[in-house]
Each structure stands twice: as C-alpha cells, then as structure tokens.
N, C-alpha and C. Protein backbone atom coordinates (compact mmCIF):
# COMPACT_ATOMS: atom_id res chain seq x y z
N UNK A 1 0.85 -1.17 0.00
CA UNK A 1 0.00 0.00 0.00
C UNK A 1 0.90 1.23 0.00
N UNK A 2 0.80 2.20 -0.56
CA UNK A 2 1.60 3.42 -0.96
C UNK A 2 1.35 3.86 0.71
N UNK A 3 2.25 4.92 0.61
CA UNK A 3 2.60 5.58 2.26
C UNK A 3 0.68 6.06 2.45
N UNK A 4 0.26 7.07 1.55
CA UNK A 4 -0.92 7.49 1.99
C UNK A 4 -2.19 6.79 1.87
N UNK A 5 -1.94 5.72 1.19
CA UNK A 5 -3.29 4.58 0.92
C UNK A 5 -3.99 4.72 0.13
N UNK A 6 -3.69 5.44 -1.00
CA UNK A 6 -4.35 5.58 -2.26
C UNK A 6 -4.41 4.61 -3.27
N UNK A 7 -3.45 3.68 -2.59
CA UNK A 7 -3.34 2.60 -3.86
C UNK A 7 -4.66 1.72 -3.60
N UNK A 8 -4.97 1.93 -2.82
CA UNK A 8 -6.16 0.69 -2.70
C UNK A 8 -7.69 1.55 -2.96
N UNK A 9 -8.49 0.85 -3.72
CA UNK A 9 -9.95 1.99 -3.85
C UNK A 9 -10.94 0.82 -3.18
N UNK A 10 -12.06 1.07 -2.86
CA UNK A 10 -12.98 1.10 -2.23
C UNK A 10 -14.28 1.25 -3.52
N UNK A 11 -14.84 0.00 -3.19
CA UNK A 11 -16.05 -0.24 -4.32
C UNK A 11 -17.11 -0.29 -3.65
N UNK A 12 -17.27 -0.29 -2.51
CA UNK A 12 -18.48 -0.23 -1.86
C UNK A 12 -19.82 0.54 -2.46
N UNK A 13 -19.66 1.63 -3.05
CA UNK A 13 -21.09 2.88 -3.77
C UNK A 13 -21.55 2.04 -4.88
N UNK A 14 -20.38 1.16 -5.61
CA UNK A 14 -20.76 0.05 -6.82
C UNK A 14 -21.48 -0.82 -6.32
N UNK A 15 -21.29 -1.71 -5.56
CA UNK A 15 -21.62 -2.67 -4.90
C UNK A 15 -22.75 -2.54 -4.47
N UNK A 16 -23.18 -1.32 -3.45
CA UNK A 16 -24.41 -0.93 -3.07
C UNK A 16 -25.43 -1.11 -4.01
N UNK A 17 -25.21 0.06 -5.20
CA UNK A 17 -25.82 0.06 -6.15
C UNK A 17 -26.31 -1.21 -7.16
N UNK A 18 -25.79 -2.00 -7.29
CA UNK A 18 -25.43 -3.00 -7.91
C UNK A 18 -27.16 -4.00 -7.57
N UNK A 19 -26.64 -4.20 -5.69
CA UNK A 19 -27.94 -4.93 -4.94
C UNK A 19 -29.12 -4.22 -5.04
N UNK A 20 -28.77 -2.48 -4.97
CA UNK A 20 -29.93 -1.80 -4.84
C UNK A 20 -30.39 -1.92 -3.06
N UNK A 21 -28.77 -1.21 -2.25
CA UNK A 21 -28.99 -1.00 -1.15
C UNK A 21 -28.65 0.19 -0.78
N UNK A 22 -29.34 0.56 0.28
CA UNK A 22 -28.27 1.92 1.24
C UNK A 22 -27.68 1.77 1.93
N UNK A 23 -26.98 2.84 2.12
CA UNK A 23 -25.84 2.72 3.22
C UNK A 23 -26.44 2.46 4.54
N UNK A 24 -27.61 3.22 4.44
CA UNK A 24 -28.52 2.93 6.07
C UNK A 24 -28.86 1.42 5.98
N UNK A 25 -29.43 0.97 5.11
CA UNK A 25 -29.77 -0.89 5.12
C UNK A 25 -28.30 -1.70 5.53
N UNK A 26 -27.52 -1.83 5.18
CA UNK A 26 -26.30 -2.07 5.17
C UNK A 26 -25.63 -2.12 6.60
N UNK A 27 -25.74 -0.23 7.23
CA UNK A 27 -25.00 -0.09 8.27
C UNK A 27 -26.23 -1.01 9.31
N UNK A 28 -27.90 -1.39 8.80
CA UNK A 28 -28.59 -1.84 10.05
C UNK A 28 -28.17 -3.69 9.99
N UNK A 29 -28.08 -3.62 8.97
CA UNK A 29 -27.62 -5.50 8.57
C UNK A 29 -26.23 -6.20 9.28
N UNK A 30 -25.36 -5.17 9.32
CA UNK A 30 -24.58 -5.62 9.86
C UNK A 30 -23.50 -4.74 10.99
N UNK A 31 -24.32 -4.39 11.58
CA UNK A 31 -24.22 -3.40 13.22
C UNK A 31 -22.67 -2.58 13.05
N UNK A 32 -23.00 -1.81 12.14
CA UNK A 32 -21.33 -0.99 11.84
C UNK A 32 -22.36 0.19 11.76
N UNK A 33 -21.98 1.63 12.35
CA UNK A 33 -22.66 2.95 12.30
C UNK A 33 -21.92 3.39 10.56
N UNK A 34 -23.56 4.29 10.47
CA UNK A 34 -23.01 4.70 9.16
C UNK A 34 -21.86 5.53 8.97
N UNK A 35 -21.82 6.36 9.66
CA UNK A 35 -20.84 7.15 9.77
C UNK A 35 -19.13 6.68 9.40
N UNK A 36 -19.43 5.57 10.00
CA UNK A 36 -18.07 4.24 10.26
C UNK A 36 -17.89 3.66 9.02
N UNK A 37 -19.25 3.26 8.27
CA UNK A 37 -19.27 3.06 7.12
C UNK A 37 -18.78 3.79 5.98
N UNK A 38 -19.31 4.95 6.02
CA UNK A 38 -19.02 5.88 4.88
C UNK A 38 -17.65 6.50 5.35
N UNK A 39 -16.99 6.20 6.00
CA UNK A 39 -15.09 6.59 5.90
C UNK A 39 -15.08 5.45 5.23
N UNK A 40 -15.30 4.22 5.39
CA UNK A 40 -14.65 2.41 4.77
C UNK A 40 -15.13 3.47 3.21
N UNK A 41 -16.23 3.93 2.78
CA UNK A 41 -16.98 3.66 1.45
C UNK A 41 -15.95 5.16 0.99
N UNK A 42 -15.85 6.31 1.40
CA UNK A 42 -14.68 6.93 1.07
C UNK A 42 -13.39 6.33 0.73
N UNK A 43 -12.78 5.90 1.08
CA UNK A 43 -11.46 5.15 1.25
C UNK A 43 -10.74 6.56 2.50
N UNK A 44 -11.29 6.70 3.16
CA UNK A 44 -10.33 7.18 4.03
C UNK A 44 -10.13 6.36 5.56
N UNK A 45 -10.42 5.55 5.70
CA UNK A 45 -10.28 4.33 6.74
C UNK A 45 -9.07 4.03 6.49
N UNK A 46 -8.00 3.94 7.72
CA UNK A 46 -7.04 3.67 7.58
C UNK A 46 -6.39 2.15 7.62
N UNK A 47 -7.92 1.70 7.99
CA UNK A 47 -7.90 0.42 8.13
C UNK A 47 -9.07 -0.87 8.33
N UNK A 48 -9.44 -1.53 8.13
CA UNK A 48 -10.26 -2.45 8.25
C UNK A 48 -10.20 -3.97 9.13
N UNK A 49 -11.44 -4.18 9.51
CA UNK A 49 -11.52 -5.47 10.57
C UNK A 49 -11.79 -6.25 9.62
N UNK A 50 -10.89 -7.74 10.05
CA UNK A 50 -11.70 -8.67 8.90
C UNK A 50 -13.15 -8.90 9.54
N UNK A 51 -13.61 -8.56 10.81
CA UNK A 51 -14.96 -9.11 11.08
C UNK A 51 -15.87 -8.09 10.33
N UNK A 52 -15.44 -6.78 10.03
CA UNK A 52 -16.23 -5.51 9.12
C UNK A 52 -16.52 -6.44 7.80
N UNK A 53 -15.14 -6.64 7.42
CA UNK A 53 -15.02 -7.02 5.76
C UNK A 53 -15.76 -8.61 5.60
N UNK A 54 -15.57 -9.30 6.44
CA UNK A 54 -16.61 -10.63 6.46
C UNK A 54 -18.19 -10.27 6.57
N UNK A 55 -18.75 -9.22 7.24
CA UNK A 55 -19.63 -8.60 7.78
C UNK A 55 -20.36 -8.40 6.52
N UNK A 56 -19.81 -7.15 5.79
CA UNK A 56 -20.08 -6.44 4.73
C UNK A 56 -20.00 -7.11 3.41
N UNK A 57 -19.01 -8.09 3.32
CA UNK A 57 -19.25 -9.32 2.37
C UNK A 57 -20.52 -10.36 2.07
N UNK A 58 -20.98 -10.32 3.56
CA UNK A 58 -22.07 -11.31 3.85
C UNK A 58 -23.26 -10.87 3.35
N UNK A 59 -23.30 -9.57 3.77
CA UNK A 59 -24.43 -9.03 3.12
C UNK A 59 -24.77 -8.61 1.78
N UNK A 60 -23.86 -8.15 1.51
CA UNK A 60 -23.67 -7.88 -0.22
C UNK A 60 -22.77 -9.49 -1.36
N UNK A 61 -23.57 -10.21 -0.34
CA UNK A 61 -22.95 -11.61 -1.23
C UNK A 61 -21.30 -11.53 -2.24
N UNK A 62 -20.29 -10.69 -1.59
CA UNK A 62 -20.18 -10.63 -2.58
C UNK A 62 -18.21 -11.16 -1.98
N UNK A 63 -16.87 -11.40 -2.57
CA UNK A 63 -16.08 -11.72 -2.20
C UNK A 63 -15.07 -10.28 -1.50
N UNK A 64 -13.76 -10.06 -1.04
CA UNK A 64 -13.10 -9.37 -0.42
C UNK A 64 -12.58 -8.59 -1.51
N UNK A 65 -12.08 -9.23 -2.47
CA UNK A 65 -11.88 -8.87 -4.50
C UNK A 65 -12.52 -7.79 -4.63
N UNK A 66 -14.15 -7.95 -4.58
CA UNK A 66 -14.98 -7.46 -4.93
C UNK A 66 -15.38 -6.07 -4.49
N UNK A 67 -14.84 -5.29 -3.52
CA UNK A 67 -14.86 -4.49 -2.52
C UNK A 67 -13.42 -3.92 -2.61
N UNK A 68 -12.91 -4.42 -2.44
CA UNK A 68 -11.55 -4.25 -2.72
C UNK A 68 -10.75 -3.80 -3.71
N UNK A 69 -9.79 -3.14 -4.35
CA UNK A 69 -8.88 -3.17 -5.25
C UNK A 69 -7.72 -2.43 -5.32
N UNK A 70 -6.73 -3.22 -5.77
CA UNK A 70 -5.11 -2.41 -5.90
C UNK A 70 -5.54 -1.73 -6.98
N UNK A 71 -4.77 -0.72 -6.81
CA UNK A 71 -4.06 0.31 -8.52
C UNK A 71 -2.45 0.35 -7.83
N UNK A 72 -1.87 -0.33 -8.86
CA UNK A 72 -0.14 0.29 -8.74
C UNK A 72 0.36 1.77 -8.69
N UNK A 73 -0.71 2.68 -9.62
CA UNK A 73 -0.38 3.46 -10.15
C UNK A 73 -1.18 4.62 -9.36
C-alpha cells in the first residue's frame, strides 16, 4: 500500500448500487454505524476489521476482491 493509501480503492457505492442498497440498510444488517461506514466507502479508513469485511461481504454476497482493489499506479 503506498505511504498514503491511495493505492487501494474502495467499491463499496458500486456494490451498493449493484444490490440496490443503502448505506442505512447495510449499516442496520450488519451493526457498523453509518458514519463508520461511509469513511470504509470513502477510502479514508485507515484500516479495516476482517470481522467488518466478512460482515459487509455477507451481506452484499459478494467476495473481499470485490470491494476491494489495488491500482499500482
């Protein structure tokens, strides 16, 4: 991960969209405040729980890949 953490983006607004959820459905499904949420869905979280990312996977069926992504660049 680059010093400031830009290399990694955050797909979560895709993802949402995708199921056709909100951030409020989401933050009630799996007991994370929205607030908490939308830094993860910014990418300004400096960091993540795997119990968040198992959490948030579960609900949006979807893999860690999927949510996730490097850019080198």
């Amino acid at each position: 991960m680059g010093e400031d953490g830009k290399n990694i983006t955050i797909n979560l607004d895709d993802l949402l969209h995708e199921r056709r959820m909100t951030l409020t459905q989401l933050s009630e499904r799996v007991g994370i405040t929205i607030a908490n949420l939308s830094i993860i869905k910014s990418g300004r979280a400096k960091a993540i729980r795997f119990s968040t990312l198992q959490a948030i996977c579960r609900e949006l069926d979807c893999q860690p890949g999927d949510l996730l992504a490097y850019d080198p660049h």
